[in-house]
C-alpha atoms as a PDB file:
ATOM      1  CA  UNK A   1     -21.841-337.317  17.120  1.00  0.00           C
ATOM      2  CA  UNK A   2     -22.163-333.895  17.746  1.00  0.00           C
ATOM      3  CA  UNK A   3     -25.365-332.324  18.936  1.00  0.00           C
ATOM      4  CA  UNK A   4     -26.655-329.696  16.478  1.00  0.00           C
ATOM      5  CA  UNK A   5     -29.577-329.400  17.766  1.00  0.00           C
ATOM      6  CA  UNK A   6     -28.462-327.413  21.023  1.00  0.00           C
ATOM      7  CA  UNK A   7     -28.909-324.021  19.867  1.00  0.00           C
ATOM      8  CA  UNK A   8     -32.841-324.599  19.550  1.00  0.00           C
ATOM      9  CA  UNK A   9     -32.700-326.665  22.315  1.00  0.00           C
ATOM     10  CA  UNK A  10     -31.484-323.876  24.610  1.00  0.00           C
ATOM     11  CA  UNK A  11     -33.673-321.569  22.967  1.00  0.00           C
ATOM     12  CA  UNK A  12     -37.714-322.042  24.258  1.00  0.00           C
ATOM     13  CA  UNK A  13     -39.750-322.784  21.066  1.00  0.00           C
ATOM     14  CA  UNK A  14     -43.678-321.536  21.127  1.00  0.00           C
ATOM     15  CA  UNK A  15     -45.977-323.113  18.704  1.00  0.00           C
ATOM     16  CA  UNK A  16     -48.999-320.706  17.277  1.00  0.00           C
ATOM     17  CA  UNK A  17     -51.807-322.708  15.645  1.00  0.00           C
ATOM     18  CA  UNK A  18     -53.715-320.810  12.846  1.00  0.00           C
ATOM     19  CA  UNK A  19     -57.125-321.848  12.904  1.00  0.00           C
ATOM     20  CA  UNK A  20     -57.862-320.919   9.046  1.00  0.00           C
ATOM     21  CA  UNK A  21     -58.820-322.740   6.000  1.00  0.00           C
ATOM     22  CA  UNK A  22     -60.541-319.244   4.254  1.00  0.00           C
ATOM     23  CA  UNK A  23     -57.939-319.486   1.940  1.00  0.00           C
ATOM     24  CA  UNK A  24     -58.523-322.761   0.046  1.00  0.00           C
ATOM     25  CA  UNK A  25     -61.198-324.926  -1.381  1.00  0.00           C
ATOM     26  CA  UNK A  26     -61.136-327.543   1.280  1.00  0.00           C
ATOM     27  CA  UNK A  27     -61.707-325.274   4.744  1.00  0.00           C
ATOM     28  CA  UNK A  28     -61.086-328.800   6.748  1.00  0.00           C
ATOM     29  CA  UNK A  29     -57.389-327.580   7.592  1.00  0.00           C
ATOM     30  CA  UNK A  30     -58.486-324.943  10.076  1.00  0.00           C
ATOM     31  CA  UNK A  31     -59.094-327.725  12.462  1.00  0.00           C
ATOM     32  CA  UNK A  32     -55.579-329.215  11.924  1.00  0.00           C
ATOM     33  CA  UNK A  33     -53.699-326.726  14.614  1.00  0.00           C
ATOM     34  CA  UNK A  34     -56.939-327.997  17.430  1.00  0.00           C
ATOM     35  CA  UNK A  35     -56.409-331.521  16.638  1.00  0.00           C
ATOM     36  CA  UNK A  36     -52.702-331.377  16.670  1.00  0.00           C
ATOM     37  CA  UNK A  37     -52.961-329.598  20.344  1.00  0.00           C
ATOM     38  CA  UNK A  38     -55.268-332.375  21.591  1.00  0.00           C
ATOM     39  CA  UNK A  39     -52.690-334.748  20.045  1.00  0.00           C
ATOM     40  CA  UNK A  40     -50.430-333.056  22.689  1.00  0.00           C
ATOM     41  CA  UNK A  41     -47.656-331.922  20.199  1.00  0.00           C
ATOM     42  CA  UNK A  42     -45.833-329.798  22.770  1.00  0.00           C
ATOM     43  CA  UNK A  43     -45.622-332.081  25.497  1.00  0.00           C
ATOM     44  CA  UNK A  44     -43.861-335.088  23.042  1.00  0.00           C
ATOM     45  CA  UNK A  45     -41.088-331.386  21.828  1.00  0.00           C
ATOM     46  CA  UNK A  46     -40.908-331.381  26.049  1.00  0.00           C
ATOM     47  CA  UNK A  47     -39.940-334.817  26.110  1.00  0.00           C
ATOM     48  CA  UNK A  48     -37.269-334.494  23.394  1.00  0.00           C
ATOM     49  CA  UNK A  49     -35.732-331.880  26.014  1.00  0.00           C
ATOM     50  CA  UNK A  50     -36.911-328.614  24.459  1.00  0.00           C
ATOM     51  CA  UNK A  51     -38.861-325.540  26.172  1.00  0.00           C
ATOM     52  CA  UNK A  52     -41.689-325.669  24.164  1.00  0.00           C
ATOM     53  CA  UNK A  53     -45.540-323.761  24.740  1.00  0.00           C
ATOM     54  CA  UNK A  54     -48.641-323.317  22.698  1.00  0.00           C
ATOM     55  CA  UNK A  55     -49.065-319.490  21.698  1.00  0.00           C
ATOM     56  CA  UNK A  56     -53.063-318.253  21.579  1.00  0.00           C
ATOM     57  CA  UNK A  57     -54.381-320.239  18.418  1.00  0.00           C
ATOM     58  CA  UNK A  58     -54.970-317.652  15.778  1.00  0.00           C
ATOM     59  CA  UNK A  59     -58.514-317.694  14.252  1.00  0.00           C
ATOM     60  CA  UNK A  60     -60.286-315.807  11.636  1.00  0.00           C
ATOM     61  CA  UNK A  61     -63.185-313.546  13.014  1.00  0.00           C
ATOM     62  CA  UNK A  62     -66.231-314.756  12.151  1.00  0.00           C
ATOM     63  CA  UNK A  63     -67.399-311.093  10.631  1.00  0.00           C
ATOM     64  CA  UNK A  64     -65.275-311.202   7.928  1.00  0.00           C
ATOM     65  CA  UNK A  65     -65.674-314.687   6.829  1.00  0.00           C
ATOM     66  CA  UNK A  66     -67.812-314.008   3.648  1.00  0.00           C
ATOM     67  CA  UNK A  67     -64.713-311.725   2.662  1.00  0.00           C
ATOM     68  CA  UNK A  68     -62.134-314.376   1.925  1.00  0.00           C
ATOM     69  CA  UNK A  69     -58.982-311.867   0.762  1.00  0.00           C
ATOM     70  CA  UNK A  70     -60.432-309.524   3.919  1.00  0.00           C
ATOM     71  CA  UNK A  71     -59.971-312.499   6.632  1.00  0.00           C
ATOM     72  CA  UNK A  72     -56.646-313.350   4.508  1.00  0.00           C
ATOM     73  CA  UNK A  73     -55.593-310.117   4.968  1.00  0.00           C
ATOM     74  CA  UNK A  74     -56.232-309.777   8.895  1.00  0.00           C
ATOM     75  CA  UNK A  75     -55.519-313.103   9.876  1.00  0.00           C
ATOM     76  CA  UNK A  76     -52.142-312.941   8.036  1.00  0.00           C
ATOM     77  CA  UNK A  77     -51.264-309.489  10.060  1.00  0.00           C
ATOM     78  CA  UNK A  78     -52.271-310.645  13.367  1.00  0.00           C
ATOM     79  CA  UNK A  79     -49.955-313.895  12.529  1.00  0.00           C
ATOM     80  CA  UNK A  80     -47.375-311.661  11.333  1.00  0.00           C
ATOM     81  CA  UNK A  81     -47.089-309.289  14.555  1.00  0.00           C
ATOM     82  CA  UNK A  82     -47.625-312.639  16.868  1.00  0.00           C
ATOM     83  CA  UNK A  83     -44.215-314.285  14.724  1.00  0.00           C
ATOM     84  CA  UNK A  84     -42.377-311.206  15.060  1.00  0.00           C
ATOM     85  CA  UNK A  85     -43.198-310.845  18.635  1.00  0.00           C
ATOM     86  CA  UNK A  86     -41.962-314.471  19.279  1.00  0.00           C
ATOM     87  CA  UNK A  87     -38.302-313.801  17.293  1.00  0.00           C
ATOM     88  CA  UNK A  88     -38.064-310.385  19.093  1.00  0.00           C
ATOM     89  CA  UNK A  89     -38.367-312.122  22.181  1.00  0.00           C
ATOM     90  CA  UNK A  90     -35.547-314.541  21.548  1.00  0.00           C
ATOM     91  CA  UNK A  91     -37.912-317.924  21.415  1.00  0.00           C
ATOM     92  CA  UNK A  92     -38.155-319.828  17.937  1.00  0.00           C
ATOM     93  CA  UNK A  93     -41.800-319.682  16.173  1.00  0.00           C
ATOM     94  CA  UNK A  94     -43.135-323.026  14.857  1.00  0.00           C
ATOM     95  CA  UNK A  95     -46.610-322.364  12.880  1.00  0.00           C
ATOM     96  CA  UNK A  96     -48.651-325.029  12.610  1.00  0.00           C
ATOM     97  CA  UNK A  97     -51.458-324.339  10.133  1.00  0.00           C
ATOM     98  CA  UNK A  98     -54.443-323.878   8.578  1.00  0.00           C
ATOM     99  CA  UNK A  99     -53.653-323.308   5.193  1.00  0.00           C
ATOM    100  CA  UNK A 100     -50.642-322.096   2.985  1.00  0.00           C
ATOM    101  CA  UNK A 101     -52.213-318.741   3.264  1.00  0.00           C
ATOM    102  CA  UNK A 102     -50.629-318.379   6.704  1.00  0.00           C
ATOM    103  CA  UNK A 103     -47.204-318.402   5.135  1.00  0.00           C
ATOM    104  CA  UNK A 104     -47.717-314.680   4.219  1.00  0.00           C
ATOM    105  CA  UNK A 105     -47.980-313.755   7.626  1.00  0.00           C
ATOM    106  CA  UNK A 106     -45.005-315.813   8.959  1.00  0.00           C
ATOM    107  CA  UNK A 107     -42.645-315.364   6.798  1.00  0.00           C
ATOM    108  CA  UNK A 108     -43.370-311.311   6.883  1.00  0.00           C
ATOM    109  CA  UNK A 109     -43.016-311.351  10.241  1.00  0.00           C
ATOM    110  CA  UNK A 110     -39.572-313.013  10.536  1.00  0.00           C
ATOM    111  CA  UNK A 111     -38.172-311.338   7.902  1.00  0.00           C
ATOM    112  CA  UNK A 112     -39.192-308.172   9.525  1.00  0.00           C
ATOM    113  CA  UNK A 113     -38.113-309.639  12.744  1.00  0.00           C
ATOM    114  CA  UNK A 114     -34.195-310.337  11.685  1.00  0.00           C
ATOM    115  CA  UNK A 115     -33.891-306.933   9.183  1.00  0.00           C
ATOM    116  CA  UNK A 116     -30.858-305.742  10.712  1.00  0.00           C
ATOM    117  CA  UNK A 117     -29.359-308.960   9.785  1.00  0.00           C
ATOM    118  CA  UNK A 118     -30.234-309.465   5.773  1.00  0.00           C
ATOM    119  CA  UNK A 119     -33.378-310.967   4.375  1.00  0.00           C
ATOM    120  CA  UNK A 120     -34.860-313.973   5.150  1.00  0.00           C
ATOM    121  CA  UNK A 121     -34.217-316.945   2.452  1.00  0.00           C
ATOM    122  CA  UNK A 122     -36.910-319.806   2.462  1.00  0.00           C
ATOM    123  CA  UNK A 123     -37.473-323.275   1.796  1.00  0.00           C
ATOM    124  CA  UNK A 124     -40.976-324.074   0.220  1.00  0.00           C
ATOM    125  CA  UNK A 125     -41.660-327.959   0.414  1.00  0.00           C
ATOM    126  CA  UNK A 126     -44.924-328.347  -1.462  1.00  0.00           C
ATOM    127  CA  UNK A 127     -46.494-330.101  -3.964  1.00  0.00           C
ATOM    128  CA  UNK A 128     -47.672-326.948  -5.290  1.00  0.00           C
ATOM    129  CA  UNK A 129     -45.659-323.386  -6.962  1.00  0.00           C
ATOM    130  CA  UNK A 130     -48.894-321.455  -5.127  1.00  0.00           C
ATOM    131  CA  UNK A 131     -47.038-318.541  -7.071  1.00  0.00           C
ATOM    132  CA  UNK A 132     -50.149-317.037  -8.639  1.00  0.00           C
ATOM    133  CA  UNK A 133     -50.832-313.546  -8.883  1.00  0.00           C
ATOM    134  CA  UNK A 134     -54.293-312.425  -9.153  1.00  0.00           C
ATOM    135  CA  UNK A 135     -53.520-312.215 -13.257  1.00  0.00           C
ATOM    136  CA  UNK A 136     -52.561-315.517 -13.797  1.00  0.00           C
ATOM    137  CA  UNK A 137     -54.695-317.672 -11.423  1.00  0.00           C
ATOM    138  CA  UNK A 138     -57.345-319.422 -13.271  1.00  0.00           C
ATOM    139  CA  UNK A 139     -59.415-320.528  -9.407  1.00  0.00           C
ATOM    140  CA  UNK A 140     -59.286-317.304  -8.246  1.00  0.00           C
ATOM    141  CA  UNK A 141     -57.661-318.888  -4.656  1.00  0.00           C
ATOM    142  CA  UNK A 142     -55.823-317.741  -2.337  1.00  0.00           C
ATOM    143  CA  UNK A 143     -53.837-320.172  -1.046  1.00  0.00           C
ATOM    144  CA  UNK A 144     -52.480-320.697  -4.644  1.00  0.00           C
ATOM    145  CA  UNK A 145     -50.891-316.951  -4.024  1.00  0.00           C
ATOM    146  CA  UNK A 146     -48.568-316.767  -1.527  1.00  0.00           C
ATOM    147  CA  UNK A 147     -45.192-316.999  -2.562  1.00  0.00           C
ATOM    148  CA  UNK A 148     -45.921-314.136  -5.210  1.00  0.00           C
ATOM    149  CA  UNK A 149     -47.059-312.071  -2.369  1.00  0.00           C
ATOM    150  CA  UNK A 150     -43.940-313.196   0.067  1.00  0.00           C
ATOM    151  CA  UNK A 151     -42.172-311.839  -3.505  1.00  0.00           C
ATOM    152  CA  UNK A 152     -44.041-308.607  -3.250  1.00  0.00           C
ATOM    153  CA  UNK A 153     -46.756-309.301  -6.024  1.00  0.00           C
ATOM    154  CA  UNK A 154     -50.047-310.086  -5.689  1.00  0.00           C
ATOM    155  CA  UNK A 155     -52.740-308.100  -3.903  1.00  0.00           C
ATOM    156  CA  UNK A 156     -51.356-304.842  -2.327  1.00  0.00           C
ATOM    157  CA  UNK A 157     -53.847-306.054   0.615  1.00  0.00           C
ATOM    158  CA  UNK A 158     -51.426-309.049   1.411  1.00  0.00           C
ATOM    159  CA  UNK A 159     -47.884-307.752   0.330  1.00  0.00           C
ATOM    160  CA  UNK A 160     -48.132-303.830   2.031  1.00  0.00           C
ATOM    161  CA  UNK A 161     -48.023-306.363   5.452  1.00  0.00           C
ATOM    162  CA  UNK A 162     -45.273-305.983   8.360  1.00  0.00           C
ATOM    163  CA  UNK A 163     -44.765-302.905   6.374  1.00  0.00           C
ATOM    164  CA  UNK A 164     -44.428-304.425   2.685  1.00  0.00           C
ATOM    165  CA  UNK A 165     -41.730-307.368   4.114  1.00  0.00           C
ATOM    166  CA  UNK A 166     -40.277-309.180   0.952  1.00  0.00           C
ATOM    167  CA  UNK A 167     -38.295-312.391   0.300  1.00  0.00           C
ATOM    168  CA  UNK A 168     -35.099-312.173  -1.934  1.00  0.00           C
ATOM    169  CA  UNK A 169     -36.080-314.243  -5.108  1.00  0.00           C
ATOM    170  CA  UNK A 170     -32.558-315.654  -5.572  1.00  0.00           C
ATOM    171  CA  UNK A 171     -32.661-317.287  -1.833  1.00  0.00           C
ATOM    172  CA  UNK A 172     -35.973-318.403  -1.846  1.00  0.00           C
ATOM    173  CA  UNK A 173     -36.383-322.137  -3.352  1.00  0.00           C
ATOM    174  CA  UNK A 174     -39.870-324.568  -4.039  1.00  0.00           C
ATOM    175  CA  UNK A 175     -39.019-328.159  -3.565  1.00  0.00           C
ATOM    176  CA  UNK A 176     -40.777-331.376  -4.260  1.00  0.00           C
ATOM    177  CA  UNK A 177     -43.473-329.431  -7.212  1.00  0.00           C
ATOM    178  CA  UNK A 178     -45.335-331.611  -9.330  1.00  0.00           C
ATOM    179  CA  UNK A 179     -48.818-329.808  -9.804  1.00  0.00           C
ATOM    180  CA  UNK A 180     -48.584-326.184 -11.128  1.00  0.00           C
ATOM    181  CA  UNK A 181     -50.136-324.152 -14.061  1.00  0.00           C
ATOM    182  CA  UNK A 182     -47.769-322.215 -16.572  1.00  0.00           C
ATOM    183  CA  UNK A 183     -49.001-318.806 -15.690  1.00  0.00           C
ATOM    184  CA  UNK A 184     -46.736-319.295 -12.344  1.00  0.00           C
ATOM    185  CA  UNK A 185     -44.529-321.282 -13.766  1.00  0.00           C
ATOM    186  CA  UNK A 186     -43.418-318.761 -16.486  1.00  0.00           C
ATOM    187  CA  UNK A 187     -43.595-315.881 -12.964  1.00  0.00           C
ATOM    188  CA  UNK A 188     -40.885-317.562 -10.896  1.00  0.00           C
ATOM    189  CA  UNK A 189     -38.546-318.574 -13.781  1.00  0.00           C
ATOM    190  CA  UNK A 190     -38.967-314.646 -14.586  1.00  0.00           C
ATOM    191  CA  UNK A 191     -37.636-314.079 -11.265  1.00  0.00           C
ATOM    192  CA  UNK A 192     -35.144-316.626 -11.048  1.00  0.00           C
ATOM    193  CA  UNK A 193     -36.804-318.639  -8.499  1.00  0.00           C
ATOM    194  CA  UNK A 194     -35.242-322.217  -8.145  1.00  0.00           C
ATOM    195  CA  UNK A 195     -37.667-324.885  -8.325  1.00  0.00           C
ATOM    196  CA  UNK A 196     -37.062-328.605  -7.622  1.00  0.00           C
ATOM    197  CA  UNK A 197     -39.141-330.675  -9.373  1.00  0.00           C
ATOM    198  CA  UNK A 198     -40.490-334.475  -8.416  1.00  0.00           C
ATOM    199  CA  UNK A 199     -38.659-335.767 -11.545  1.00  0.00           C
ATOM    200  CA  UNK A 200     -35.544-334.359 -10.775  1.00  0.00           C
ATOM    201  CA  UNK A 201     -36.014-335.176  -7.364  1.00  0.00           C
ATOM    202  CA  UNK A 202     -36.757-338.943  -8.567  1.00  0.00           C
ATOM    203  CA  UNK A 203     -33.685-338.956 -10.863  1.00  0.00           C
ATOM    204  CA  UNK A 204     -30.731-337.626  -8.532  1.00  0.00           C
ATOM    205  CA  UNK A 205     -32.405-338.482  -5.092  1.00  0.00           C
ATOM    206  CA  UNK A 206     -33.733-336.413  -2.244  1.00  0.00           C
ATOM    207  CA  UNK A 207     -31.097-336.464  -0.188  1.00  0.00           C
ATOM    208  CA  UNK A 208     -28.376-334.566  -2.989  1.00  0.00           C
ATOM    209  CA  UNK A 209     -31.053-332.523  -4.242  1.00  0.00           C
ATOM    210  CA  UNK A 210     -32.210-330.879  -0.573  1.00  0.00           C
ATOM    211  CA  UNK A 211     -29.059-330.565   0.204  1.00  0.00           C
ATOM    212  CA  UNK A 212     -28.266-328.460  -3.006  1.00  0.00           C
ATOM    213  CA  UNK A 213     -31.925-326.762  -1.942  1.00  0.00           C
ATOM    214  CA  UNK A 214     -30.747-325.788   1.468  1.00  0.00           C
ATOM    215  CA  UNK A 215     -27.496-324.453   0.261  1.00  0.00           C
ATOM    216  CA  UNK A 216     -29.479-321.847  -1.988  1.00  0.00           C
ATOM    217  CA  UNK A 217     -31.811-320.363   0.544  1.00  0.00           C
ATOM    218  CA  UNK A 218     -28.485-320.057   3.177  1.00  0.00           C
ATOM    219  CA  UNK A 219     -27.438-317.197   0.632  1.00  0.00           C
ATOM    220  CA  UNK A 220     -29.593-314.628   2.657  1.00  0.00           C
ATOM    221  CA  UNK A 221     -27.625-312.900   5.689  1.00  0.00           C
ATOM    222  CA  UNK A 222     -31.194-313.174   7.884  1.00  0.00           C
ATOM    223  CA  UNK A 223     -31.320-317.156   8.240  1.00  0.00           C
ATOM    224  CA  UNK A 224     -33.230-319.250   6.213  1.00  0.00           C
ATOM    225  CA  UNK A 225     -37.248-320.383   7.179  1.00  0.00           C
ATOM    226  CA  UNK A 226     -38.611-324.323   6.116  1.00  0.00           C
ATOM    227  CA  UNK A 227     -41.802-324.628   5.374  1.00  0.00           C
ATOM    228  CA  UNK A 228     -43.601-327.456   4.956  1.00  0.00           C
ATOM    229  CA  UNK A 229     -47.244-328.435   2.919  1.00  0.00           C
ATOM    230  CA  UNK A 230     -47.996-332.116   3.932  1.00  0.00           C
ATOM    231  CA  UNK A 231     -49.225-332.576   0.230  1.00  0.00           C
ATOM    232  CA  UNK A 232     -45.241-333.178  -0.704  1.00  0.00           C
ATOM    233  CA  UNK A 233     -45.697-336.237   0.534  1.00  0.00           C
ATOM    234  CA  UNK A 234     -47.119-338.701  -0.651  1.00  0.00           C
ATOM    235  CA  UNK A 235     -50.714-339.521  -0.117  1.00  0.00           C
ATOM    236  CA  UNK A 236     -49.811-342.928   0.757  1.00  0.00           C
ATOM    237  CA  UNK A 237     -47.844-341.890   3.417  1.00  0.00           C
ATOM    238  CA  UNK A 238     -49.709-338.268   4.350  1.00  0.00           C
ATOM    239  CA  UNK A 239     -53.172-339.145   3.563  1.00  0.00           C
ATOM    240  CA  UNK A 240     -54.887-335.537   5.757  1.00  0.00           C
ATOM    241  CA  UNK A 241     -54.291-332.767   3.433  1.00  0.00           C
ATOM    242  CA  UNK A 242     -56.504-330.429   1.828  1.00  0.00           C
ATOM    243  CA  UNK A 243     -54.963-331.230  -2.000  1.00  0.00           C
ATOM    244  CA  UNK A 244     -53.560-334.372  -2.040  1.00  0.00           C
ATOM    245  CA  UNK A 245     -51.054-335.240  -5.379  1.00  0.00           C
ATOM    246  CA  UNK A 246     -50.604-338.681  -6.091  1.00  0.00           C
ATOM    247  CA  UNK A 247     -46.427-339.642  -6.892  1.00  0.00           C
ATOM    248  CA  UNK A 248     -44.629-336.958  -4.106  1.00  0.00           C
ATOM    249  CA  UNK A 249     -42.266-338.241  -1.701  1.00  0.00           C
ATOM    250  CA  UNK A 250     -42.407-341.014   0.445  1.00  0.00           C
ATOM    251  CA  UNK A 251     -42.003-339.800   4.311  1.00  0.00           C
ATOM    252  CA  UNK A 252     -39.192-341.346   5.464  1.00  0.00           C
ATOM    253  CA  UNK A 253     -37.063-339.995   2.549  1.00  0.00           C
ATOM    254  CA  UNK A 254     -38.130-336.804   2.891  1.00  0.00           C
ATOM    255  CA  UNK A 255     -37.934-336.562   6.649  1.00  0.00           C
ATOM    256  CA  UNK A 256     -34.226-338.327   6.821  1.00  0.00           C
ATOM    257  CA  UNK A 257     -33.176-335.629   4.311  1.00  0.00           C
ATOM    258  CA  UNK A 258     -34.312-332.779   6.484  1.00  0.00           C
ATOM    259  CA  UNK A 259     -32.737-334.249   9.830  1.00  0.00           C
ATOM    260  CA  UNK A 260     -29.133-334.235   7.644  1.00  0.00           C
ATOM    261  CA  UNK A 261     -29.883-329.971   8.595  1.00  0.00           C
ATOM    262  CA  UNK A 262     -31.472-330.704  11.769  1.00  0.00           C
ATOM    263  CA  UNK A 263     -30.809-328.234  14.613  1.00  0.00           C
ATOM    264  CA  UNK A 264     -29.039-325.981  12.163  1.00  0.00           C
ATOM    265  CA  UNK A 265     -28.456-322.576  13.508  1.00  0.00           C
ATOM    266  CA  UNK A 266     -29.047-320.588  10.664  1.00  0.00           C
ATOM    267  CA  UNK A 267     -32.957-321.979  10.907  1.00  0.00           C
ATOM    268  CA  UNK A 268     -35.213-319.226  11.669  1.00  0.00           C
ATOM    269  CA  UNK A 269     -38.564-320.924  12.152  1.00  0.00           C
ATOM    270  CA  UNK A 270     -40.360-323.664  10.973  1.00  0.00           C
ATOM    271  CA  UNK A 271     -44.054-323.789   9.614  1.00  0.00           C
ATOM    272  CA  UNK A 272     -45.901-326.698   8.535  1.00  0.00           C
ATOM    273  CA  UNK A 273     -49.301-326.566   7.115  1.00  0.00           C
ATOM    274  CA  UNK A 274     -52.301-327.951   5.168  1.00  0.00           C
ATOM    275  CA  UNK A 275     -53.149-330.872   7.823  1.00  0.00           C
ATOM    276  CA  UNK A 276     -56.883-331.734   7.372  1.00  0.00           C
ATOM    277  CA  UNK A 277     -58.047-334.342  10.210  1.00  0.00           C
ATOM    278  CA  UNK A 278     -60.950-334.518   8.579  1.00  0.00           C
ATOM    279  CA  UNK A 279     -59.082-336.801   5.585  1.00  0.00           C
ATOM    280  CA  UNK A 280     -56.696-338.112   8.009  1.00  0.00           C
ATOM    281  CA  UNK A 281     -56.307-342.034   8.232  1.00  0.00           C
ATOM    282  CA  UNK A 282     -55.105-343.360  11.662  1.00  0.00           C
ATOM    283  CA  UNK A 283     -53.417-340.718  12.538  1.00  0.00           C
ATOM    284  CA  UNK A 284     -50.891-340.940  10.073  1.00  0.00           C
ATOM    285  CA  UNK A 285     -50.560-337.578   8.537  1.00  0.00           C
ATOM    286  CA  UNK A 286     -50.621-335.968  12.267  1.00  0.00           C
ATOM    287  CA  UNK A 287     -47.433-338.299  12.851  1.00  0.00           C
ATOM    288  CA  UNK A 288     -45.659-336.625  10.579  1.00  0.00           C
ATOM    289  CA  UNK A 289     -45.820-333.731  11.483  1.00  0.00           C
ATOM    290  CA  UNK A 290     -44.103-334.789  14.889  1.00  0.00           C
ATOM    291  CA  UNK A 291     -41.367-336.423  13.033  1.00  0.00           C
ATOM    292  CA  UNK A 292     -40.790-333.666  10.913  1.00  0.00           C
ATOM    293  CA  UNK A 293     -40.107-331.800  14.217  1.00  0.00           C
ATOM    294  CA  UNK A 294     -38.104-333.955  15.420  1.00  0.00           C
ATOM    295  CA  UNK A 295     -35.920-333.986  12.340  1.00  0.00           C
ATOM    296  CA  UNK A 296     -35.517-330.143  11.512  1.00  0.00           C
ATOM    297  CA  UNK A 297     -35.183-329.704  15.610  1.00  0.00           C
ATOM    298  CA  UNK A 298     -33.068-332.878  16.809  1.00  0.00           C
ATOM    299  CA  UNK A 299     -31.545-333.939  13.314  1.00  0.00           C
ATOM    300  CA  UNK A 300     -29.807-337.113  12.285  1.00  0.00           C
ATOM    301  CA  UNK A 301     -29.699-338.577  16.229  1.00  0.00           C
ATOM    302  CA  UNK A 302     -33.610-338.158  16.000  1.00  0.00           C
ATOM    303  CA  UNK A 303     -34.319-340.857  13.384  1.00  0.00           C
ATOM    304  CA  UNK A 304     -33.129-344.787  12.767  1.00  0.00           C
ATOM    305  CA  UNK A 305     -31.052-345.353   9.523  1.00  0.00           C
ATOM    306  CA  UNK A 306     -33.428-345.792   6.388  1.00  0.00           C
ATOM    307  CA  UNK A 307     -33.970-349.296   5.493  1.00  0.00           C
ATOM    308  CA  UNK A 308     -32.167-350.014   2.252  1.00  0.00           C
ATOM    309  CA  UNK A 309     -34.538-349.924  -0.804  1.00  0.00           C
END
């Protein structure tokens, strides 16, 4: 079988943990990226043959934590010039959140990064559209905001970052949504965002329909970005995140899915957020992460054959 995965394995990854759950309801996340570094997450990418180091954990200064869109705003841009940084230098940025806030700043920051190449197309696994602009969200939060602001709508405090950055609408593409409110519903099928939702996901299978996913977001010359909110999967299988939604995915058929693309070269970087230890049940949600490492990273060779249903 031929090794896709050597491109990122000849290419040293660093991991940057953001510390932040300002963002949402449930602050428990911003211990996820600490937990995950005692769990010694970069020495098990080490043994799977990569170059891998923790970058500085980001974390929100403690002045400006009574000012949620303020410590939004500046954690975002130092994540943002930290990302771009890491691509500049040739090395591949995994962000390991904190929560989905932190998307604004990575995403910004490699689509700044690879410019000269085309924009940056992304795929958003979530169990949430977090498309809201400040008009249509009913809570107010922020995490619920930052594909609109990736999009270039939203507070001018969030999209003017890495100098106003924006994602192509037509290669960006939300898989796996099953929670969402019709005011950003209504916003991304005005933009001709792609959205895959559970129950077409349940009807044709996760396998076709990621494929079909991954195909969209390769339309952008820059490379494509994955990234990941645990609360796709199911809580039976991803108990430790910060909005759990009963009936997503089950693990294993998301994660065999995503190693089909592993070690794909057009990849960009790879974020994964939302874990909340805090809610976590024997470890289980902190394994997935892992294994969803291992899949986008190593691919197919990573994983055993699924059981049979």
């Amino acid at each position: 079988m031929r090794d896709h995965s050597l491109p990122h394995r000849q290419k040293p990854l660093q991991v940057v943990g953001v510390a932040s759950g300002c963002g949402a309801r449930d602050t428990g996340c911003e211990a996820g990226a600490d937990v995950l570094r005692a769990m010694r997450l970069t020495a098990r990418l080490r043994s799977r043959g990569f170059r891998a180091r923790w970058a500085p954990v980001i974390r929100p200064a403690a002045a400006y934590r009574g000012d949620v869109l303020e410590c939004v705003r500046r954690t975002c841009l130092r994540l943002s010039r930290r990302v771009e940084r890491i691509v500049r230098h040739g090395d591949f940025p995994i962000v390991v959140g904190g929560d989905h806030t932190c998307a604004i700043g990575t995403w910004k920051g490699v689509a700044r990064a690879h410019a000269d190449r085309g924009m940056l197309g992304l795929l958003w696994i979530d169990a949430h559209m977090d498309a809201h602009t400040p008009q249509t969200s009913e809570s107010g939060m922020l995490h619920g905001m930052p594909v609109a602001s990736l999009l270039g709508y939203g507070y001018p405090e969030l999209t003017s970052i890495a100098d106003g950055a924006r994602l192509d609408p037509g290669c960006v593409c939300l898989y796996g949504v099953r929670s969402f409110e019709r005011g950003e519903a209504q916003f991304l099928e005005r933009l001709g965002v792609r959205v895959f939702f559970m129950e077409e996901i349940a009807q044709r299978g996760v396998a076709q329909t990621l494929r079909e996913a991954v195909a969209l977001v390769c339309c952008a010359g820059g490379g494509y970005g994955v990234t990941l909110d645990l609360d796709a999967i199911d809580p039976s299988d991803a108990p430790g995140v910060g909005s759990p939604a009963e009936g997503g995915m089950r693990a294993a058929d998301l994660l065999c899915a995503l190693a089909e693309h592993g070690g794909d070269p057009r990849l960009a970087g790879i974020e994964i957020v939302e874990y909340n230890p805090y809610r976590d049940r024997h470890a289980a949600t902190a394994g997935v992460v892992g294994d969803a490492l291992d899949a986008l990273l190593l691919g197919q060779s990573a994983l055993a054959a699924p059981a049979a249903a």
